[in-house]
Protein backbone atom coordinates (compact mmCIF):
# COMPACT_ATOMS: atom_id res chain seq x y z
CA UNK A 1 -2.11 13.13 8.86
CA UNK A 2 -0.34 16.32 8.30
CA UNK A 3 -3.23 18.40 6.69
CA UNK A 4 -5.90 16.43 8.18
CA UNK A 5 -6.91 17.40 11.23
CA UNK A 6 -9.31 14.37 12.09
CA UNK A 7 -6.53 11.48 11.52
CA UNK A 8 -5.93 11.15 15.48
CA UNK A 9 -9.26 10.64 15.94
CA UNK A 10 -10.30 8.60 13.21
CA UNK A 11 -7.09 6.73 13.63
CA UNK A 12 -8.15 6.00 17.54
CA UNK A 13 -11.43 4.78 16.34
CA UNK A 14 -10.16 1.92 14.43
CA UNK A 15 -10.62 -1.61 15.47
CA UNK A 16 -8.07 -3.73 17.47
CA UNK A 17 -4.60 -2.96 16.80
CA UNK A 18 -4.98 -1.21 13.51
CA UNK A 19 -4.73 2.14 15.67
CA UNK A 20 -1.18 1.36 17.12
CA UNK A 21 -0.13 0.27 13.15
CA UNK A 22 -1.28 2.47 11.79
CA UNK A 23 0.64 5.48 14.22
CA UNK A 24 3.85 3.27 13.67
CA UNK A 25 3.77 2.98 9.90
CA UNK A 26 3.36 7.09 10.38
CA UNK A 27 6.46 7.30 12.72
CA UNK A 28 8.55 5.05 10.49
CA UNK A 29 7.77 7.24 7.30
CA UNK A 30 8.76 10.73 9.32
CA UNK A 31 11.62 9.30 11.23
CA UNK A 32 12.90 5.53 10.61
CA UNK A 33 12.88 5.64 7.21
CA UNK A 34 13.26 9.43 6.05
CA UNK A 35 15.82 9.87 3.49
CA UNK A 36 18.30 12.15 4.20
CA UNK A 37 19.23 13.28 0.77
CA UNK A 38 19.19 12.22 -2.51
CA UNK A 39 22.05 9.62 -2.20
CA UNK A 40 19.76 7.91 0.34
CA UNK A 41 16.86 7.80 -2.40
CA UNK A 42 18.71 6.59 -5.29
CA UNK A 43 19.91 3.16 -2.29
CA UNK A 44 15.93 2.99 -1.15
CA UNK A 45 14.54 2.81 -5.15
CA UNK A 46 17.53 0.52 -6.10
CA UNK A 47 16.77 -1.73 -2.97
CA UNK A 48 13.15 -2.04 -4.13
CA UNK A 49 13.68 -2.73 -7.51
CA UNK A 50 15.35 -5.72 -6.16
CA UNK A 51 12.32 -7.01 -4.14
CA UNK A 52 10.05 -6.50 -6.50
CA UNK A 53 11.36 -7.63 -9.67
CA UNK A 54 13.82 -10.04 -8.74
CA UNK A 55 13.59 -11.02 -4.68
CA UNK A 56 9.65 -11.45 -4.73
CA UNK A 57 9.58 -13.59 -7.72
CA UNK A 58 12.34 -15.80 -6.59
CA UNK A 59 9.85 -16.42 -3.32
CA UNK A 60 7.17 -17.06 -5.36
CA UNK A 61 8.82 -19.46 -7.74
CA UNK A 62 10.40 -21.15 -4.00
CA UNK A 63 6.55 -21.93 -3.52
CA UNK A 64 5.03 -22.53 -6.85
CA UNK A 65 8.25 -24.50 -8.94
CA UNK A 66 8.06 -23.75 -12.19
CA UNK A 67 6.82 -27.10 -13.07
CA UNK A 68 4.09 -27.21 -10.08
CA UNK A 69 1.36 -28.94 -10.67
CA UNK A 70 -2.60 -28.78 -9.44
CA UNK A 71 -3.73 -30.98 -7.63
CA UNK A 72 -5.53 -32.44 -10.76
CA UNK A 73 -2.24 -32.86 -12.52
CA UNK A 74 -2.20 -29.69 -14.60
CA UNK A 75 0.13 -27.57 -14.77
CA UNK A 76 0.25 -24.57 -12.15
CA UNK A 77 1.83 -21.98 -14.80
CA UNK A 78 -0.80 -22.06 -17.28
CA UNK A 79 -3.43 -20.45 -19.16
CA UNK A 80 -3.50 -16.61 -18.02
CA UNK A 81 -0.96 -17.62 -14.94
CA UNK A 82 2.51 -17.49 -16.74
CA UNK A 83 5.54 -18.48 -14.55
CA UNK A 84 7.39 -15.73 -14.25
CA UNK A 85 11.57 -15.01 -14.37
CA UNK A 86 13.54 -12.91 -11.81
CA UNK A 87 15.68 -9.95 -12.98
CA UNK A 88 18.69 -9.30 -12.54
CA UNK A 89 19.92 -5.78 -12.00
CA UNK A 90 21.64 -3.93 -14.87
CA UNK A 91 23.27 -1.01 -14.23
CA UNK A 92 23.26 -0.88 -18.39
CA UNK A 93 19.86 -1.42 -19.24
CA UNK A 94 17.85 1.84 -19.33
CA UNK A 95 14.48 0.51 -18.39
CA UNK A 96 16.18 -0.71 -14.88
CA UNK A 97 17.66 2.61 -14.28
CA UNK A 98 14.79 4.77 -15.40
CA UNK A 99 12.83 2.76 -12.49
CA UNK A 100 15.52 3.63 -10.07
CA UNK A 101 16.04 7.21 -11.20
CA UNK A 102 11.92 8.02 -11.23
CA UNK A 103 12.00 5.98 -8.01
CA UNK A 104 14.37 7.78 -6.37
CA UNK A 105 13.02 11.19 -7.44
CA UNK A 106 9.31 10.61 -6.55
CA UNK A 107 10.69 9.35 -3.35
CA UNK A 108 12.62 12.62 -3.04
CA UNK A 109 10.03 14.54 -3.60
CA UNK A 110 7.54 13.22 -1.19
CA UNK A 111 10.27 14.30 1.48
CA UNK A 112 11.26 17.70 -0.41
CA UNK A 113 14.22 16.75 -0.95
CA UNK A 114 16.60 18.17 -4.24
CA UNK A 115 16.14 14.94 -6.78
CA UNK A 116 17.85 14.96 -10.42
CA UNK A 117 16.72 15.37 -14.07
């Protein structure tokens, strides 16, 4: 949208309400949701770590138990679908914070903002 200088129009073009989403998903990356600084990256990547590795798979097991069953009898979590576990957060573990600090830079960097490392 920035370099592009057909995005309005190909963005008006698109069906139903995609066109409005679309425009609003664009205003909440520049605005809503721009970082400030770093500080605010390192909060965003340690706020998605928690959805997806610990908030999404708690929904998921909410749905599908870990001891669903098909409606055959057999068990949901089987074969290549393995039931999985939700993380918790450890400030200690180094694969936890190497997703937040990578994160948080790559974030940072889409926004030109000073990251670390």
């Amino acid at each position: 949208y920035i370099t592009d200088s057909e995005f309005m129009k190909r963005t008006l073009k698109l069906p139903g309400v995609q066109p409005v989403e679309v425009l609003e998903a664009v205003k909440r990356a520049l605005v809503e949701d721009r970082p400030a600084n770093f500080e605010a990256c390192v909060q965003w990547a340690r706020l998605h770590w928690q959805q997806q590795y610990h908030n999404q798979i708690k929904q998921l097991l909410f749905n599908f138990p870990a001891d669903q069953t098909t409606t055959s009898g057999a068990p949901f979590w089987s074969g290549p679908k393995r039931c999985p576990h939700p993380l918790v957060f450890d400030v200690n573990n180094k694969t936890h914070m190497d997703y937040v600090v990578a994160a948080a830079n790559r974030l940072a960097q889409c926004y030109s903002l000073k990251g670390s490392r």
